[in-house]
C-alpha atoms as a PDB file:
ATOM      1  CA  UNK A   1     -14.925   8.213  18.404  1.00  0.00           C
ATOM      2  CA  UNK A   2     -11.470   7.165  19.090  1.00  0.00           C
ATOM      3  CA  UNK A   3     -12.414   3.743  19.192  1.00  0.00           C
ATOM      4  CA  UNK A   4     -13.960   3.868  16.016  1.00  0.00           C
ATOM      5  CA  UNK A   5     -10.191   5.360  14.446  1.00  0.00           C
ATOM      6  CA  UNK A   6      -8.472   2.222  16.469  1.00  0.00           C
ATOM      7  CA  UNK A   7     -10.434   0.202  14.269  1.00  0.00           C
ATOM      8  CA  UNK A   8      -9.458   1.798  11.045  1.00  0.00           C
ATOM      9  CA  UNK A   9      -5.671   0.144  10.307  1.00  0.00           C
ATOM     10  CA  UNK A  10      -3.178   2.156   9.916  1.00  0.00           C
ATOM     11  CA  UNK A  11      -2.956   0.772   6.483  1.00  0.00           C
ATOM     12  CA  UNK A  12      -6.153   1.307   5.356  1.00  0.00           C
ATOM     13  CA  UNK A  13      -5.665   4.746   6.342  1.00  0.00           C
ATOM     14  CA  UNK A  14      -2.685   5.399   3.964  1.00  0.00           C
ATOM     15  CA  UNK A  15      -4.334   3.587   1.201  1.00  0.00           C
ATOM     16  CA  UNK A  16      -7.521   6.285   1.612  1.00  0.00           C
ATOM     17  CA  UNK A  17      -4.811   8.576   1.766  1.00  0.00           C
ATOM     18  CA  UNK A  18      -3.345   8.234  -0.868  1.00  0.00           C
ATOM     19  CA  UNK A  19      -6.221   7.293  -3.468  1.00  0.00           C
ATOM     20  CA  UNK A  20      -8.527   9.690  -1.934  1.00  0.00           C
ATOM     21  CA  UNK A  21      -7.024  12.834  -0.655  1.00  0.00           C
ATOM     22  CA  UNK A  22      -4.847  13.157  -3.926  1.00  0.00           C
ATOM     23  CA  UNK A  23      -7.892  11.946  -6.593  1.00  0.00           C
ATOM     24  CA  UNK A  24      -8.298  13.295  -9.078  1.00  0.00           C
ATOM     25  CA  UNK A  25      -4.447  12.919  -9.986  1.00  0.00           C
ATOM     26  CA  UNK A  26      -4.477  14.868 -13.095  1.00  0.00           C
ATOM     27  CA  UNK A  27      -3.521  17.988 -13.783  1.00  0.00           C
ATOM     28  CA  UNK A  28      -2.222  18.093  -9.974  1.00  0.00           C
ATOM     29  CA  UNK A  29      -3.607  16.629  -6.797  1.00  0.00           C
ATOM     30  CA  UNK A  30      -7.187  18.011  -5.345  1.00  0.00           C
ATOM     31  CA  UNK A  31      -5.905  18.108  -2.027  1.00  0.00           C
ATOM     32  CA  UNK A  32      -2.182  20.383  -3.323  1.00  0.00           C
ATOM     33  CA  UNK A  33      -4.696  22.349  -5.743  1.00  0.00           C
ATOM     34  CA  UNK A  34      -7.258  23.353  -2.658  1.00  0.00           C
ATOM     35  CA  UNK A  35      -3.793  23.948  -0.129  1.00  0.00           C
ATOM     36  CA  UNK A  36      -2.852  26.582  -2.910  1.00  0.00           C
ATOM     37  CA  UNK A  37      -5.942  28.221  -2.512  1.00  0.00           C
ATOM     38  CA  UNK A  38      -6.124  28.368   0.928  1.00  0.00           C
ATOM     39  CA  UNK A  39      -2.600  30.285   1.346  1.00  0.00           C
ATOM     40  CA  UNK A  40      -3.569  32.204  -1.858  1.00  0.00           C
ATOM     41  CA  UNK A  41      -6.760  33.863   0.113  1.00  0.00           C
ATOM     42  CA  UNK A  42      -8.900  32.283  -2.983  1.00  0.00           C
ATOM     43  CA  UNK A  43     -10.679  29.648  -0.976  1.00  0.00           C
ATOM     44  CA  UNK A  44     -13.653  31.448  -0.801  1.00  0.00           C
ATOM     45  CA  UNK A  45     -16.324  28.961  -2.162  1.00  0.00           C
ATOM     46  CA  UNK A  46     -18.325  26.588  -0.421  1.00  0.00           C
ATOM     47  CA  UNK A  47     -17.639  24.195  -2.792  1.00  0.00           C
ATOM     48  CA  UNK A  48     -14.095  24.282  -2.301  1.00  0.00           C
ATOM     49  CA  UNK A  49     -14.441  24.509   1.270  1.00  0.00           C
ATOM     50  CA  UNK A  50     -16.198  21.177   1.159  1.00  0.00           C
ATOM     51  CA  UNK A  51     -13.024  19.300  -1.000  1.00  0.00           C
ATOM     52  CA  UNK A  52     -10.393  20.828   1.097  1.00  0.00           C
ATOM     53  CA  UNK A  53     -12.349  18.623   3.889  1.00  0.00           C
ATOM     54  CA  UNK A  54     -13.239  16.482   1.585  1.00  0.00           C
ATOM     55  CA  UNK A  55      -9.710  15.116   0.177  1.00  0.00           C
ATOM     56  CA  UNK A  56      -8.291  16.610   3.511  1.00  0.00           C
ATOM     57  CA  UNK A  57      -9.719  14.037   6.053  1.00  0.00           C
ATOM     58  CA  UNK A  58      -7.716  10.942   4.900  1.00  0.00           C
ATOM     59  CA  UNK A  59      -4.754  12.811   5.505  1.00  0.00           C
ATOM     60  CA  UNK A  60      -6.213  14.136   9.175  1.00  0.00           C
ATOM     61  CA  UNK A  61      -6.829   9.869  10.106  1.00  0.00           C
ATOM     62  CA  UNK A  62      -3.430   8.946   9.408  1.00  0.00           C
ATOM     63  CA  UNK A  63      -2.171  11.834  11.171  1.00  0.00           C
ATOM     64  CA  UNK A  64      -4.633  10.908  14.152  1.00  0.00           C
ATOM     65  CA  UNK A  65      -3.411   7.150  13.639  1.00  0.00           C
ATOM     66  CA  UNK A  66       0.427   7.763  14.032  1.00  0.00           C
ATOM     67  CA  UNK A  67      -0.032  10.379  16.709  1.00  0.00           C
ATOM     68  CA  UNK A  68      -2.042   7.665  18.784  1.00  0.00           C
ATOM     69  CA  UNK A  69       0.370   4.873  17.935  1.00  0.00           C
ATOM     70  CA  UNK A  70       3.664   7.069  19.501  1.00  0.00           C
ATOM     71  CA  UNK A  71       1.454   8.203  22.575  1.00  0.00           C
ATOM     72  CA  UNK A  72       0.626   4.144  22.878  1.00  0.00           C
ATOM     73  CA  UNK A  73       4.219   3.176  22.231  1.00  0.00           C
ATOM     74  CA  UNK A  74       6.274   2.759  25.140  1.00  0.00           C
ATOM     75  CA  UNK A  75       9.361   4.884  25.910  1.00  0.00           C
ATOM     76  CA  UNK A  76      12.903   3.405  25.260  1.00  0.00           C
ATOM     77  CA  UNK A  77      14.142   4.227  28.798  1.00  0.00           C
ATOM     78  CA  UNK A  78      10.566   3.824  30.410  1.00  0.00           C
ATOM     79  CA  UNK A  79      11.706   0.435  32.994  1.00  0.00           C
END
């Protein structure tokens, strides 16, 4: 599974991000919309289960993507 994120580039990732977890753009973002409802208590449909995943898992691979990249990156003082 991890190999198959290494894959994905880290721009790709934002793009999907960004087109994706905030369509559709109008009147406010899915993603911000479903995020209200979930610290509301109001997410209680399956439906709205399914788009908070849904316009949720861009956002989750670019987080996955830059936590990989600064466990891959070398220390400053590492020598």
């Amino acid at each position: 599974m991890l190999r198959l994120i290494d894959r994905i580039s880290l721009q790709t990732a934002v793009i999907a991000a960004l087109f994706l977890g905030l369509a559709p753009f109008t009147p406010e973002p899915h993603i911000w919309e479903k995020l209200k409802m979930l610290m509301a208590g109001t997410l209680v449909r399956p439906i709205d289960w399914f788009d908070l995943v849904l316009h949720g898992a861009p956002w989750l691979l670019v987080a996955v993507k830059l936590a990989r990249r600064k466990v891959a990156a070398p220390e400053d003082g590492a020598r």
